[in-house]
Protein backbone atom coordinates (compact mmCIF):
# COMPACT_ATOMS: atom_id res chain seq x y z
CA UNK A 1 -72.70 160.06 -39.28
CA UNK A 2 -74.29 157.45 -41.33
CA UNK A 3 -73.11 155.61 -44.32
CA UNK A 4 -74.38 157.22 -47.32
CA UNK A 5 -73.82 154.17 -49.72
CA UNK A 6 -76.37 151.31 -50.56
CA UNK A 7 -75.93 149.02 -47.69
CA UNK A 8 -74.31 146.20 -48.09
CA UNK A 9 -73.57 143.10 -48.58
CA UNK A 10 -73.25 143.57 -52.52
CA UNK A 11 -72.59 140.49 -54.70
CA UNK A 12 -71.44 139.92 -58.13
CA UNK A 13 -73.52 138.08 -60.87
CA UNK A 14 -72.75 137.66 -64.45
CA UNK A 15 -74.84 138.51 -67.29
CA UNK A 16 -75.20 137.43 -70.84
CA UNK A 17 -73.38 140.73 -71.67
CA UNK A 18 -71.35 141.47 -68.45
CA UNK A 19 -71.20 141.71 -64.61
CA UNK A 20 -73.18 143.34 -61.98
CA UNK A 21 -73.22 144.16 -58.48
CA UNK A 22 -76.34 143.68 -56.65
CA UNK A 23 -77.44 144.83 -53.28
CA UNK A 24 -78.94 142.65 -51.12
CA UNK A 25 -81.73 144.51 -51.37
CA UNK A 26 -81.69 143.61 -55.17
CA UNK A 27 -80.82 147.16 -56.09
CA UNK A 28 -78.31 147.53 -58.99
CA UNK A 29 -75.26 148.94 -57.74
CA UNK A 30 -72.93 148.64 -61.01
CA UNK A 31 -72.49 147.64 -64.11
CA UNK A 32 -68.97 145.88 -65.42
CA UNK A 33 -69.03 145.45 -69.07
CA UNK A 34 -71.12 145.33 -71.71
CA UNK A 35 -71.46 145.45 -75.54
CA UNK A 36 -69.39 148.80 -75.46
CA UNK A 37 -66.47 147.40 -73.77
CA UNK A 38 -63.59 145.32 -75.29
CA UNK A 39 -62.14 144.38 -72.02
CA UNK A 40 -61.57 140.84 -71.41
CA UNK A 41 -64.56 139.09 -69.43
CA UNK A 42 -62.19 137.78 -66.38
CA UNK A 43 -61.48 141.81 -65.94
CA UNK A 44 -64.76 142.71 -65.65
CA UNK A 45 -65.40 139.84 -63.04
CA UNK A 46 -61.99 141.00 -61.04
CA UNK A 47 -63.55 144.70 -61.16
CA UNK A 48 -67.33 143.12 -60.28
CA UNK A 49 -65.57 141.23 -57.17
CA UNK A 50 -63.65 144.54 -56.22
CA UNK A 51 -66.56 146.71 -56.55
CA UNK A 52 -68.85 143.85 -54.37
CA UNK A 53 -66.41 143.67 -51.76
CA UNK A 54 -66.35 147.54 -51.10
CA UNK A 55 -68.86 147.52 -47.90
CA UNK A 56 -66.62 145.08 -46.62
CA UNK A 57 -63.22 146.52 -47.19
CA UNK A 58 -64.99 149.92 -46.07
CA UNK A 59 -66.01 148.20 -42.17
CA UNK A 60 -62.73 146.13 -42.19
CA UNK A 61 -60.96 149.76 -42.82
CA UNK A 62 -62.87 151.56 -40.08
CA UNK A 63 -62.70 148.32 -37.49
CA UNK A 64 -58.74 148.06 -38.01
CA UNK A 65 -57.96 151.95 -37.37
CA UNK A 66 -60.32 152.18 -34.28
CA UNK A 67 -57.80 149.23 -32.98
CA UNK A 68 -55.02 151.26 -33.78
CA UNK A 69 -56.19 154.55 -32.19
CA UNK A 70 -56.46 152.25 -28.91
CA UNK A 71 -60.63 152.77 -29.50
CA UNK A 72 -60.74 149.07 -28.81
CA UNK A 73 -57.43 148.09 -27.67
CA UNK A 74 -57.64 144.33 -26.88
CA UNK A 75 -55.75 141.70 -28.44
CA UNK A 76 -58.97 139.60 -29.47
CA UNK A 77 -60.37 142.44 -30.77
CA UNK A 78 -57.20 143.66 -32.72
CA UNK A 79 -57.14 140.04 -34.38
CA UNK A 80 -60.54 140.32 -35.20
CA UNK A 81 -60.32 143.56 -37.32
CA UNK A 82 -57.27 141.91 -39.05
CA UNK A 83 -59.44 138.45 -39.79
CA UNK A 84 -61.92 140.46 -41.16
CA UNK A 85 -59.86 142.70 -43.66
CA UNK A 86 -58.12 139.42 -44.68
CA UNK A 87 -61.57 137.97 -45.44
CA UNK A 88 -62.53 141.16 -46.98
CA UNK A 89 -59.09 141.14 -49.44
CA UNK A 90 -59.77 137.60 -50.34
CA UNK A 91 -63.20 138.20 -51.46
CA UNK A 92 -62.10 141.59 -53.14
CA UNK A 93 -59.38 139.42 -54.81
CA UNK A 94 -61.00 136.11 -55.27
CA UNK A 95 -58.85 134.36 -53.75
CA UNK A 96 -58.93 131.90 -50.31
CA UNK A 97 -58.60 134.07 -47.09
C-alpha cells in the first residue's frame, strides 16, 4: 500500500500575504493565511511548520509502532524510531530537537 500524499519532504515559506507549504517537488501543498484571515502571522507560521512536518511525523509514527509490535525489535533500531519522532516534533514545533 503506497502513500497516497505528495511525497515529502514539504517545507514552509512565507509570502507577502501568508505561508505555504511546498513539496520538494515545488508543488503547492497548502496555503496558511492570507488577506481573508485575521489570525496572527506567528499562527499561520506554527500551522505552516505543523502542516510541513506531516511526512515526517507520518514515517516517525509508522517506524516507532513497527518497534513496538517487535517488527524490528532491536535496541538501535528502537532508539532510532524515537530520534527520529523527536526530530520530527521539533521541526513540527519549531523548536531544537
Amino acid at each position: 500500500m503506497g502513500a497516497k500524499h505528495t511525497p515529502g519532504p514539504w517545507e514552509a515559506f512565507a509570502t507577502p500575504v501568508g505561508v505555504g507549504v511546498i513539496s520538494r517537488r515545488r508543488a503547492d501543498v497548502a496555503h496558511c493565511g492570507g488577506f481573508d484571515t485575521d489570525r496572527p502571522r506567528e499562527e499561520e507560521e506554527a500551522n505552516a511548520r505543523l502542516i510541513a512536518s506531516a511526512p515526517d511525523l507520518l514515517e516517525a509514527l509508522i517506524e516507532l509502532r513497527d518497534a513496538h509490535h517487535g517488527l524490528r525489535s532491536s535496541a538501535k533500531i528502537k532508539h532510532a524510531a524515537y530520534l527520529k519522532a523527536r526530530a520530527a516534533i521539533a521541526r513540527a514545533t519549531g523548536e531544537a530537537a
